[in-house]
N, C-alpha and C. Protein backbone atom coordinates (compact mmCIF):
# COMPACT_ATOMS: atom_id res chain seq x y z
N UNK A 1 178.24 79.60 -117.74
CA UNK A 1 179.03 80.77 -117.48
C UNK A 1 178.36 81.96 -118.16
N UNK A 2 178.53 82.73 -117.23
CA UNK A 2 177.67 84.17 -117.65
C UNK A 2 178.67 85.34 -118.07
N UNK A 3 177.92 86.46 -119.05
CA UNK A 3 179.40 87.52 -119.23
C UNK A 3 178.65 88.38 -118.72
N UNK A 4 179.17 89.44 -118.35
CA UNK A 4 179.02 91.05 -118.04
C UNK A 4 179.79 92.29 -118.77
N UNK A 5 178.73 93.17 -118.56
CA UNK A 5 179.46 94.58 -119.83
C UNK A 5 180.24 94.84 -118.61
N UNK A 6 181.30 95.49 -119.10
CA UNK A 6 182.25 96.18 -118.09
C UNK A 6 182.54 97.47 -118.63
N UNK A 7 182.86 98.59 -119.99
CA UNK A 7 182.91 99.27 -120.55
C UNK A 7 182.21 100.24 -119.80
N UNK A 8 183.37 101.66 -119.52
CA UNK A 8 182.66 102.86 -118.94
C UNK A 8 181.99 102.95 -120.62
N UNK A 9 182.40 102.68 -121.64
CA UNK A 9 181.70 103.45 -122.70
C UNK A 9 180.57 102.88 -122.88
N UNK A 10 179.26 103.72 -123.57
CA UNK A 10 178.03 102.71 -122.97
C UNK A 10 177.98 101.72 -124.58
N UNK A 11 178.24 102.24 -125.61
CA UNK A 11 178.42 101.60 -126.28
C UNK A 11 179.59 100.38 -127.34
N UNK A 12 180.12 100.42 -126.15
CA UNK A 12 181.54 99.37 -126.48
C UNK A 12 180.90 97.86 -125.83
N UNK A 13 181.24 96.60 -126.70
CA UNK A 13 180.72 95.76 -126.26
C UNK A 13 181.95 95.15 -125.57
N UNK A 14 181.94 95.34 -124.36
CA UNK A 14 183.42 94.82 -123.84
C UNK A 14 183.23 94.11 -122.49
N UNK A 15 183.46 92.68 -122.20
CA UNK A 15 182.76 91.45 -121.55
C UNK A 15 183.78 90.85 -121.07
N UNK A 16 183.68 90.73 -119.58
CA UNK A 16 183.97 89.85 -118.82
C UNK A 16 183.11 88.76 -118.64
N UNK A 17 183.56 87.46 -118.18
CA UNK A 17 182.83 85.93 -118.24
C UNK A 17 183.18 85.50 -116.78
N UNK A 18 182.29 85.31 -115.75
CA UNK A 18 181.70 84.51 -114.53
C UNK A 18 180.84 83.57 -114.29
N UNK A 19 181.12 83.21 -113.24
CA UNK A 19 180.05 81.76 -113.19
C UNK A 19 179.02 82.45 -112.42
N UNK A 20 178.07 81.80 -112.34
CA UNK A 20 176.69 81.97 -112.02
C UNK A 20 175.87 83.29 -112.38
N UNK A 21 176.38 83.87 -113.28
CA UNK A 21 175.49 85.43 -113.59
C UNK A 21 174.95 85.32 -114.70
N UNK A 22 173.79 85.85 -114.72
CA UNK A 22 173.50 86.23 -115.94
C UNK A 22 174.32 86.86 -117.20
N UNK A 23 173.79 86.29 -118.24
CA UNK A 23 174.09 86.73 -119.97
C UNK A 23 174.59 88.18 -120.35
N UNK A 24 175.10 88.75 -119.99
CA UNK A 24 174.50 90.01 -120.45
C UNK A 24 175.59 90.85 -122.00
N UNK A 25 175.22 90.11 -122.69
CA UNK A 25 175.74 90.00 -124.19
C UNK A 25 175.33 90.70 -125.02
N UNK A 26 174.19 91.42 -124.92
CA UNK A 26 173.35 92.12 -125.83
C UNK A 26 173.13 93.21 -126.38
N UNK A 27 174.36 93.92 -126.08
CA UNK A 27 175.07 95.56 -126.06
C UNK A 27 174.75 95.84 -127.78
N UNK A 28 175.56 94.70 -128.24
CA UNK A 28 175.59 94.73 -129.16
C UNK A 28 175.57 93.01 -129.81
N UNK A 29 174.34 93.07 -130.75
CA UNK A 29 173.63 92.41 -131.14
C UNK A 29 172.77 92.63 -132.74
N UNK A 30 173.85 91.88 -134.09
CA UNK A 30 173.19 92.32 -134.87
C UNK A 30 172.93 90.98 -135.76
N UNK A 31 172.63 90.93 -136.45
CA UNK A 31 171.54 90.12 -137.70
C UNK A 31 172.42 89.32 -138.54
N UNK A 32 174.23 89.99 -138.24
CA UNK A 32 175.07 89.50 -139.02
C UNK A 32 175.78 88.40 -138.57
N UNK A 33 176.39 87.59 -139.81
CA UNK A 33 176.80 86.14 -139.37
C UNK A 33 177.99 86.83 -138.70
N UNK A 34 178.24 85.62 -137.88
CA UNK A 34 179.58 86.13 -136.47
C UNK A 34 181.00 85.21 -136.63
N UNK A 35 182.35 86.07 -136.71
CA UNK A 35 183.26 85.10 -136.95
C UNK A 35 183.84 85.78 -135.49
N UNK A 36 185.01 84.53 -134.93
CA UNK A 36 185.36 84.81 -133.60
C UNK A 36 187.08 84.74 -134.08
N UNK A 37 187.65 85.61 -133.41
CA UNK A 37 189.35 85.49 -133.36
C UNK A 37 190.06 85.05 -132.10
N UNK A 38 190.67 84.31 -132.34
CA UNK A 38 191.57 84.69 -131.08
C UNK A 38 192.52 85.30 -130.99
N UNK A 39 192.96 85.80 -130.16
CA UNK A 39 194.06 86.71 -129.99
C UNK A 39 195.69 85.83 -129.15
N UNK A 40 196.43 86.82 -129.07
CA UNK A 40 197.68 86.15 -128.43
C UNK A 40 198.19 85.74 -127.22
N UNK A 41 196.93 86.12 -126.51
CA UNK A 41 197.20 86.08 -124.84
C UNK A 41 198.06 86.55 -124.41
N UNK A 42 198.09 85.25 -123.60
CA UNK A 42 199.53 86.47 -122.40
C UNK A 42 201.24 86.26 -123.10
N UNK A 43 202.14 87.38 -122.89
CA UNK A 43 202.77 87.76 -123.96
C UNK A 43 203.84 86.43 -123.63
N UNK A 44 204.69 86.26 -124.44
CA UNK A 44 205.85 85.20 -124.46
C UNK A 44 206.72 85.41 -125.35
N UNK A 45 208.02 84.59 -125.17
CA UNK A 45 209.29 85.09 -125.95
C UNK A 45 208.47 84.44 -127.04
N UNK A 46 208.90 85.41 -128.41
CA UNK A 46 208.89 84.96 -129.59
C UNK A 46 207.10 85.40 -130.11
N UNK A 47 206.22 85.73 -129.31
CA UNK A 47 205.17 86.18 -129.64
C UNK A 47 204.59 87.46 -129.50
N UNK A 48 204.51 88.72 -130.07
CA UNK A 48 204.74 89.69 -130.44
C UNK A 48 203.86 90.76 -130.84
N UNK A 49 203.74 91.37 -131.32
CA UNK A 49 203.12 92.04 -132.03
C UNK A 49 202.44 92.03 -133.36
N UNK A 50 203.68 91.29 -134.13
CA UNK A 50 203.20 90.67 -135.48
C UNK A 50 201.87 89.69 -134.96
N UNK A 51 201.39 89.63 -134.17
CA UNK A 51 200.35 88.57 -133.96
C UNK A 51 198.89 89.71 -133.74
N UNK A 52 199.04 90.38 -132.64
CA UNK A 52 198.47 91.38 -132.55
C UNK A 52 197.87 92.17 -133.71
N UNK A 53 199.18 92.69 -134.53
CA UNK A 53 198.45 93.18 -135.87
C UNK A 53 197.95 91.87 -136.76
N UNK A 54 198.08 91.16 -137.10
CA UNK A 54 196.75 89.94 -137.90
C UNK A 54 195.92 89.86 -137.12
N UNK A 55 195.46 89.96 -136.49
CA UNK A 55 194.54 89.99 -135.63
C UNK A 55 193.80 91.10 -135.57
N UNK A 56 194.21 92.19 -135.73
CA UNK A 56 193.16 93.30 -135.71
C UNK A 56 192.70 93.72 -137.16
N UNK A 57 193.76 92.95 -138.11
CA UNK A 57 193.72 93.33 -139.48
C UNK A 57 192.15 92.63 -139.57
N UNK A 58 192.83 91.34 -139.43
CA UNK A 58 191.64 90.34 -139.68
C UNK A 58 190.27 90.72 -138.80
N UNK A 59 190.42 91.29 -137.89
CA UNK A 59 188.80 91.52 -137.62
C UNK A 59 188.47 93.01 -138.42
N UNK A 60 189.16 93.68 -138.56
CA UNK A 60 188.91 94.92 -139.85
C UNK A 60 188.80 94.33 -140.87
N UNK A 61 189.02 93.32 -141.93
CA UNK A 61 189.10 92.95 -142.79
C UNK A 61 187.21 91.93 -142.81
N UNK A 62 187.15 91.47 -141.70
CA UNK A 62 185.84 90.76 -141.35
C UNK A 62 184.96 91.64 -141.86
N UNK A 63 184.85 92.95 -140.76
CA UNK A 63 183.90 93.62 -140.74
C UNK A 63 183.39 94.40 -141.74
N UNK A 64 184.41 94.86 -142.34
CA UNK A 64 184.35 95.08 -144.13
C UNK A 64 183.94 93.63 -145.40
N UNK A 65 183.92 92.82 -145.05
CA UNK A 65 182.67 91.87 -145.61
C UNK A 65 181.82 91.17 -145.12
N UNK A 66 181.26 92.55 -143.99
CA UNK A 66 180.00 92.38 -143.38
C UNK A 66 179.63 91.61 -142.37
N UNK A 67 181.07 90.80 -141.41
CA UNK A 67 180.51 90.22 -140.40
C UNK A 67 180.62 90.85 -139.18
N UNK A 68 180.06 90.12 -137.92
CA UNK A 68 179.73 90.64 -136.69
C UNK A 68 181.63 90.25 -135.70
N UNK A 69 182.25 91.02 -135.75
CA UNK A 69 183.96 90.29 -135.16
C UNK A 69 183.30 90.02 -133.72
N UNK A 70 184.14 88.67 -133.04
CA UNK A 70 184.12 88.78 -131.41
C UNK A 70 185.27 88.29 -131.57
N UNK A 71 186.41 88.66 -130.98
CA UNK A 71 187.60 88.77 -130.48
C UNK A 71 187.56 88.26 -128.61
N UNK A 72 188.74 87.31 -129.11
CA UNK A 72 189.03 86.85 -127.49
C UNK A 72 190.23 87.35 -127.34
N UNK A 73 190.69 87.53 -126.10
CA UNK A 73 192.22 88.23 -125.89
C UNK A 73 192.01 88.24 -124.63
N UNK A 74 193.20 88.50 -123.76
CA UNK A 74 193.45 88.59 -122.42
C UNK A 74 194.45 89.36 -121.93
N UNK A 75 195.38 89.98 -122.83
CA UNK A 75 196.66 90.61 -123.00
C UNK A 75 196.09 92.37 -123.21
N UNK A 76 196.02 92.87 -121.92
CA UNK A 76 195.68 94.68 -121.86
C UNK A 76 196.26 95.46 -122.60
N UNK A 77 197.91 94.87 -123.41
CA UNK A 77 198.78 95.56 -123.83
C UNK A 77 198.78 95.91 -125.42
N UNK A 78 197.39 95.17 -125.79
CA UNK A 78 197.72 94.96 -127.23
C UNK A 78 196.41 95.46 -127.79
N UNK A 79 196.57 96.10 -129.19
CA UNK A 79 195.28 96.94 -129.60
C UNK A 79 194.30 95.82 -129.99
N UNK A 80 194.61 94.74 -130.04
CA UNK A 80 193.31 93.41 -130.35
C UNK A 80 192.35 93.51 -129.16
N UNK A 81 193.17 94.07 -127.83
CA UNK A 81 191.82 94.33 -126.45
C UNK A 81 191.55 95.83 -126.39
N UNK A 82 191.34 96.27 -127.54
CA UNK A 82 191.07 97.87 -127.69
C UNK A 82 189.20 97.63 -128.08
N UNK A 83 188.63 97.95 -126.92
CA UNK A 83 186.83 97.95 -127.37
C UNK A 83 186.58 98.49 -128.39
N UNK A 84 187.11 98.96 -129.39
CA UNK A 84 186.39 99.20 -130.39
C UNK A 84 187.58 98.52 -131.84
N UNK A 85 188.35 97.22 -131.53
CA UNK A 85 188.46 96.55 -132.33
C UNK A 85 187.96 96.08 -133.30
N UNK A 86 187.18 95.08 -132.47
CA UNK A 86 186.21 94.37 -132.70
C UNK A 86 184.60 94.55 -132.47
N UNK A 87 183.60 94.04 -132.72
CA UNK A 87 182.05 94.15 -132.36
C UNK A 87 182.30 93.91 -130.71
N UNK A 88 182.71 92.61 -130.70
CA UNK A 88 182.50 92.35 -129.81
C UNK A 88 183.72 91.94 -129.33
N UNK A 89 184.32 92.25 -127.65
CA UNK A 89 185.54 91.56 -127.19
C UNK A 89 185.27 90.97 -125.43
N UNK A 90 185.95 89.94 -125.69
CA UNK A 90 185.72 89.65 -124.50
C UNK A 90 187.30 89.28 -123.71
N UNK A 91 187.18 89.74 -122.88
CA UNK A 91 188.69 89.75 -122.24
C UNK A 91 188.72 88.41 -121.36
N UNK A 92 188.87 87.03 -121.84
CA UNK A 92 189.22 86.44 -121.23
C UNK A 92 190.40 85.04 -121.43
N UNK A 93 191.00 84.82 -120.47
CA UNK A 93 192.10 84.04 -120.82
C UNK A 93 191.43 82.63 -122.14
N UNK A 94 192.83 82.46 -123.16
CA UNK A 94 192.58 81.48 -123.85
C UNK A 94 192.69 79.86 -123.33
N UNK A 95 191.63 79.63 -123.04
CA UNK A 95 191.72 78.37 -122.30
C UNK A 95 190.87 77.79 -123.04
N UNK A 96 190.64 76.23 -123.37
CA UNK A 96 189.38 75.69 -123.86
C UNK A 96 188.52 76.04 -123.37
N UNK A 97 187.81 76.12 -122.01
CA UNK A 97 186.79 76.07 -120.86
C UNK A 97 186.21 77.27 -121.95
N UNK A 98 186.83 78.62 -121.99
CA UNK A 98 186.48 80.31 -121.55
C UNK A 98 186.49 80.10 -123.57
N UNK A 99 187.21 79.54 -124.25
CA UNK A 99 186.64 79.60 -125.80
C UNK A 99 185.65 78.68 -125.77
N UNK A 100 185.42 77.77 -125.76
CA UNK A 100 184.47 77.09 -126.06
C UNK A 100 182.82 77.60 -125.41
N UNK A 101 183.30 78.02 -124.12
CA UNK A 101 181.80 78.90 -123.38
C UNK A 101 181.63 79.85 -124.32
N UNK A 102 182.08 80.80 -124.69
CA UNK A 102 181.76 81.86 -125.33
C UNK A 102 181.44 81.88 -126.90
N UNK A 103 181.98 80.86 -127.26
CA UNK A 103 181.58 79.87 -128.51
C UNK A 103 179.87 79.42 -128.54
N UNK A 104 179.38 79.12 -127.48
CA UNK A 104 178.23 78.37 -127.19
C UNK A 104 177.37 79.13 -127.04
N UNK A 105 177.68 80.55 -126.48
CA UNK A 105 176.70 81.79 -126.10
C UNK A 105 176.71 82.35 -128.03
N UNK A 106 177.95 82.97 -128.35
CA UNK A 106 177.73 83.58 -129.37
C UNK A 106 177.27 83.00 -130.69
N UNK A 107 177.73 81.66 -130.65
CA UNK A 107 176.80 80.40 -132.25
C UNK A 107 177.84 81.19 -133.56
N UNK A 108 179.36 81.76 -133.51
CA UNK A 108 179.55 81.83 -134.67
C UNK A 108 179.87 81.11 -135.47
N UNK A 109 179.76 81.59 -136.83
CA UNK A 109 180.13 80.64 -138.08
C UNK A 109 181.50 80.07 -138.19
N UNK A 110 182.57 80.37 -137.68
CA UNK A 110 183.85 80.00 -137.19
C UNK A 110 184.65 80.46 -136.49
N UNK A 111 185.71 80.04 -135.91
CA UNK A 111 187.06 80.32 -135.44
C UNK A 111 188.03 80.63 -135.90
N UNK A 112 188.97 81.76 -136.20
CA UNK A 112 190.37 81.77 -136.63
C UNK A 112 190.99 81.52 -135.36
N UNK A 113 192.26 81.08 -135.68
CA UNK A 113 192.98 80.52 -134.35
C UNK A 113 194.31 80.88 -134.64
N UNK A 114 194.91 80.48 -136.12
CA UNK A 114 196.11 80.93 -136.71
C UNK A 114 197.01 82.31 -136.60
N UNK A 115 196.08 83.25 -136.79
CA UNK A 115 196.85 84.49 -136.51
C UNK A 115 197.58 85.03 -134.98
N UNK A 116 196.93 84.70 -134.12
CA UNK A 116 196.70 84.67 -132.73
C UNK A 116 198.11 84.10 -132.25
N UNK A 117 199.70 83.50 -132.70
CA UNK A 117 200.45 83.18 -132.44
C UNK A 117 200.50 81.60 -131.62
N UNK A 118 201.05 80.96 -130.57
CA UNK A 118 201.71 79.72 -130.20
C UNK A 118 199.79 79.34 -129.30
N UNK A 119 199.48 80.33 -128.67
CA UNK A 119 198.31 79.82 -127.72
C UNK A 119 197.14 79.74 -128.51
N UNK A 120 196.59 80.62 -129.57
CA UNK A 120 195.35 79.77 -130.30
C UNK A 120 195.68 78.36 -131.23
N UNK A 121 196.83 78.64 -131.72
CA UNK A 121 197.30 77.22 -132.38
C UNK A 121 197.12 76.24 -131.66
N UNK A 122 197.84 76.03 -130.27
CA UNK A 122 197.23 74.86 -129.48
C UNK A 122 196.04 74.83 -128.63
N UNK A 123 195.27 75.39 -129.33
CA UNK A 123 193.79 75.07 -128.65
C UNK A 123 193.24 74.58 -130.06
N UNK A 124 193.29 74.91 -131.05
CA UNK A 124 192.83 74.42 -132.84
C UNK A 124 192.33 73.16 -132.40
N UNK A 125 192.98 71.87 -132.54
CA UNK A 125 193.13 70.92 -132.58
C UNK A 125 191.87 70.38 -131.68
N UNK A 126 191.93 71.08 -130.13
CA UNK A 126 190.72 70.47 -128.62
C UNK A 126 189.35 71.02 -129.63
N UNK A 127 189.72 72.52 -130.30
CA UNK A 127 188.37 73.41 -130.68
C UNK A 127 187.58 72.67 -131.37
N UNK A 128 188.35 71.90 -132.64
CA UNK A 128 187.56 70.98 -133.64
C UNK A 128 187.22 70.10 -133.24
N UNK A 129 187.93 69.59 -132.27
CA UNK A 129 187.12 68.07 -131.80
C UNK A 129 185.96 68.09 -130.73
N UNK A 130 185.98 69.71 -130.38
CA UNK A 130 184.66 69.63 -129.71
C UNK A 130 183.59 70.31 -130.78
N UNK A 131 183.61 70.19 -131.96
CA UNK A 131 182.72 70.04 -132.98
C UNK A 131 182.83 72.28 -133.56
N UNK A 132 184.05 73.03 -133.35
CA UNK A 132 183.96 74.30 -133.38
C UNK A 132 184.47 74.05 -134.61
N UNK A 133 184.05 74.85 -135.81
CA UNK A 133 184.79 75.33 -137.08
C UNK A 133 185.48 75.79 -137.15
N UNK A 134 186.74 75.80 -137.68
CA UNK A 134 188.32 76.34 -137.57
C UNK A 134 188.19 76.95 -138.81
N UNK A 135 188.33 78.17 -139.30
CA UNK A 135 188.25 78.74 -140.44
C UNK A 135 189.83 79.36 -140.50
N UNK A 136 190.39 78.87 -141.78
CA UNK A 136 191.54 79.27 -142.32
C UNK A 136 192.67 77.83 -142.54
N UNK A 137 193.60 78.06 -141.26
CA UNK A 137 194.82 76.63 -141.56
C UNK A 137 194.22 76.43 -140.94
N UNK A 138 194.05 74.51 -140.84
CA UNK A 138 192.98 73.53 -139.98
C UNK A 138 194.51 73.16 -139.55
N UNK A 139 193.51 72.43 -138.10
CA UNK A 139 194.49 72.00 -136.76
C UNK A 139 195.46 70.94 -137.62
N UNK A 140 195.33 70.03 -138.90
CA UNK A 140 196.25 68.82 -139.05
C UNK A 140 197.39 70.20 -140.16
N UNK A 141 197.16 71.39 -140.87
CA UNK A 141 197.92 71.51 -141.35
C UNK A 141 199.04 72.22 -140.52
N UNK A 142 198.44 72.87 -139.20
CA UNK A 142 199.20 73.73 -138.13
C UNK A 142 200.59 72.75 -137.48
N UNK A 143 199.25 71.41 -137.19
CA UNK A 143 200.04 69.89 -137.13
C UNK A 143 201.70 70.23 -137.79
N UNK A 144 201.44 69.71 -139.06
CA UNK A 144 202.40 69.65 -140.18
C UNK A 144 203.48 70.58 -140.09
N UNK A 145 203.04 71.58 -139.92
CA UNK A 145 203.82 72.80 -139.99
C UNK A 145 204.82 72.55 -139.06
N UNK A 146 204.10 72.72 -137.52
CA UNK A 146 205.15 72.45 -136.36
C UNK A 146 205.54 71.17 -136.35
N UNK A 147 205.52 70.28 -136.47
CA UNK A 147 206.37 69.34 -136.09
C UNK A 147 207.66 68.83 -137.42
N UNK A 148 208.25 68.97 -136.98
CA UNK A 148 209.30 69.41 -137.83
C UNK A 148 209.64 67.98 -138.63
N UNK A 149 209.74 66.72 -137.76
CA UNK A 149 210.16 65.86 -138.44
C UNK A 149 208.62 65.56 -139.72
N UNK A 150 207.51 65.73 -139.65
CA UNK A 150 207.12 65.32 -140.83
C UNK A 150 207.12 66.95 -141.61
N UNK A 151 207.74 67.98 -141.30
CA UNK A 151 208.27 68.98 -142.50
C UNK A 151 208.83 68.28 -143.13
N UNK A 152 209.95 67.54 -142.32
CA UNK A 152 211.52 67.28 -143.38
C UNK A 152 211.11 66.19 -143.94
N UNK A 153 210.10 65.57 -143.58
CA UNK A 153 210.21 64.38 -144.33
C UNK A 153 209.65 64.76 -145.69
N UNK A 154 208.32 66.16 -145.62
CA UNK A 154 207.78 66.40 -146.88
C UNK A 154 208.35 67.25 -147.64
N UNK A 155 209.67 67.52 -147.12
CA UNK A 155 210.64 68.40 -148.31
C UNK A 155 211.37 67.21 -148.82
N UNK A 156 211.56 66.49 -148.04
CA UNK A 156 212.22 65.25 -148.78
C UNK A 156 211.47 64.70 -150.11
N UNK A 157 210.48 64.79 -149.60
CA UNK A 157 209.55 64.11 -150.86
C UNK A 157 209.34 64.69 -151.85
N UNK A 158 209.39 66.21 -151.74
CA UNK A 158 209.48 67.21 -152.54
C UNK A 158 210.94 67.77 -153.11
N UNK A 159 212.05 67.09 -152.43
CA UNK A 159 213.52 66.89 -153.09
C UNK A 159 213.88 68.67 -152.77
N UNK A 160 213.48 69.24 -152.14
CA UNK A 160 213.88 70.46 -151.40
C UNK A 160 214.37 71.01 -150.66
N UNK A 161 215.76 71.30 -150.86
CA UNK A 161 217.24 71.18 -149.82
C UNK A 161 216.16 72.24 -148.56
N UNK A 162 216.63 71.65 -147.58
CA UNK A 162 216.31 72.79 -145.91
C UNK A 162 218.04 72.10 -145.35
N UNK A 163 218.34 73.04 -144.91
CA UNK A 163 219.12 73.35 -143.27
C UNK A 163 218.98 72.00 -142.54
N UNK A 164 220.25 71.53 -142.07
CA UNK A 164 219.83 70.72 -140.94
C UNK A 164 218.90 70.96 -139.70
N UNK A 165 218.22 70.34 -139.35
CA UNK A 165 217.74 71.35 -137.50
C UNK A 165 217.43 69.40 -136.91
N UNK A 166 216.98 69.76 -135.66
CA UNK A 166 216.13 69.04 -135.10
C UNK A 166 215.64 69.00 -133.68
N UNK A 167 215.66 68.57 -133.23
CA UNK A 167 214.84 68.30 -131.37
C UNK A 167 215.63 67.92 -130.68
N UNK A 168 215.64 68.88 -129.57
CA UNK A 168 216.28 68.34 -128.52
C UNK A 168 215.52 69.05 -127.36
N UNK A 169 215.97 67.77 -126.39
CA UNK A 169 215.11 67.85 -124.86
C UNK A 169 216.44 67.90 -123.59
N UNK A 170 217.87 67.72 -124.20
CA UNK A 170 218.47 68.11 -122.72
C UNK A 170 219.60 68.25 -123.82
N UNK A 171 220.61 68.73 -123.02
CA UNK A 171 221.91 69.15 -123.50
C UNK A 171 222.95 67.95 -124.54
N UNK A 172 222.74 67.08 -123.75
CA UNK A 172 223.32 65.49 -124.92
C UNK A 172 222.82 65.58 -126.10
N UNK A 173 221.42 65.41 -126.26
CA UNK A 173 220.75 65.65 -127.60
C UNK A 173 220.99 67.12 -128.35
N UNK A 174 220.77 68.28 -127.76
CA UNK A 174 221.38 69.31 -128.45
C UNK A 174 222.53 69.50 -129.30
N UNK A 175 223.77 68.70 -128.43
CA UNK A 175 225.18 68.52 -128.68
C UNK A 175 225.18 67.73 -130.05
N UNK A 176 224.52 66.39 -129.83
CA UNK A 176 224.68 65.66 -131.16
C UNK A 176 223.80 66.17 -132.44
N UNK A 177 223.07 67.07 -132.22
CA UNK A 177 222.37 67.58 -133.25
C UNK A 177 223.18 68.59 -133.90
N UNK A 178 223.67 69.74 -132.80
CA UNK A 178 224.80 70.84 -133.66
C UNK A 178 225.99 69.87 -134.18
N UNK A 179 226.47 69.08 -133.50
CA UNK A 179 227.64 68.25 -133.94
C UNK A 179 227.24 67.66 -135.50
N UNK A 180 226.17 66.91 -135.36
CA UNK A 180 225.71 66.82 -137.21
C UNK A 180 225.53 67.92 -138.11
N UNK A 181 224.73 68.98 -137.59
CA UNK A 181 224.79 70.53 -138.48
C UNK A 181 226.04 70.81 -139.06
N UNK A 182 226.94 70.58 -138.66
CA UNK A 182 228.31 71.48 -138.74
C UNK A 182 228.45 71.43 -140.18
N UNK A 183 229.16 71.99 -140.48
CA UNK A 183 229.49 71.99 -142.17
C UNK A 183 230.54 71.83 -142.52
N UNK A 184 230.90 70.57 -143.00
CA UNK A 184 232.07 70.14 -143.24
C UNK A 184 232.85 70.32 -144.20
């Protein structure tokens, strides 16, 4: 898979990704080690803005200790797909296929995935096992986090009152779960 500059600006490195075309990546091209972000994609209840800003923090925060940012995103609405975010951005959906290609062209030193909200989190997990560096929370602690029953089990272990909650997949199970919550 090949990218292309798309940017009326001549110096914004801002890339679309196609099949059969040539590379054309080289807008901007420097000497410095390269960390990649992902961004939040396409928008969804509960994913926001707060995602958007870590995300732009963190590639400002990069570039101020000297690395090269490439930012993935797909979402027009959010300043993480603003060409002059990042070094480098490439506007394309978060899919394994379109991270991992652009992974392979650019050779950076890692991935953040964490800030990026519900859609880089579940790509973490495919990213590492196709041998990509996850820099920050790794895919088993993201693991941990979301799945709730081994939370509770490690507050248990840690003797740390939480809230009832739990899982449910249709309305029966919902019912008997608030029915246990209740507070008697």
């Amino acid at each position: 898979m090949g990218s292309v500059h798309v940017s009326g600006t001549p110096d914004a490195a801002y890339y679309y990704s196609s099949y059969n075309i040539a590379n054309d990546t080289s807008k901007v091209n420097t000497e410095k080690p390269k960390i990649m972000i992902l961004g939040s994609g396409p928008n969804r209840i509960g994913q926001g803005i707060e995602f958007d800003y870590c995300c732009v923090h963190a590639a400002k925060a990069l570039k101020e200790l000297g690395f090269e940012t490439i930012m993935i995103n797909c979402n027009p609405e959010t300043v993480s797909t603003d060409y002059d975010t990042s070094d480098k951005l490439y506007f394309e959906p978060l899919t394994l296929e379109e991270v991992l290609s652009i992974h392979e062209k650019e050779k950076p030193l890692g991935v953040i995935a964490q800030f990026g909200g519900q859609t880089p989190l579940n790509l973490a997990a495919d990213l590492k096992k196709a041998g990509v560096n996850i820099l920050g929370t790794s895919p088993e602690t993201i693991d941990f986090a979301e799945d709730r029953d081994l939370f509770r089990a490690m507050m248990e272990k840690l003797d740390i009152p939480m809230p009832e909650s739990g899982m449910a997949v249709n309305v029966e199970e919902a019912l008997a779960i608030a029915e246990k919550s209740v507070i008697q």
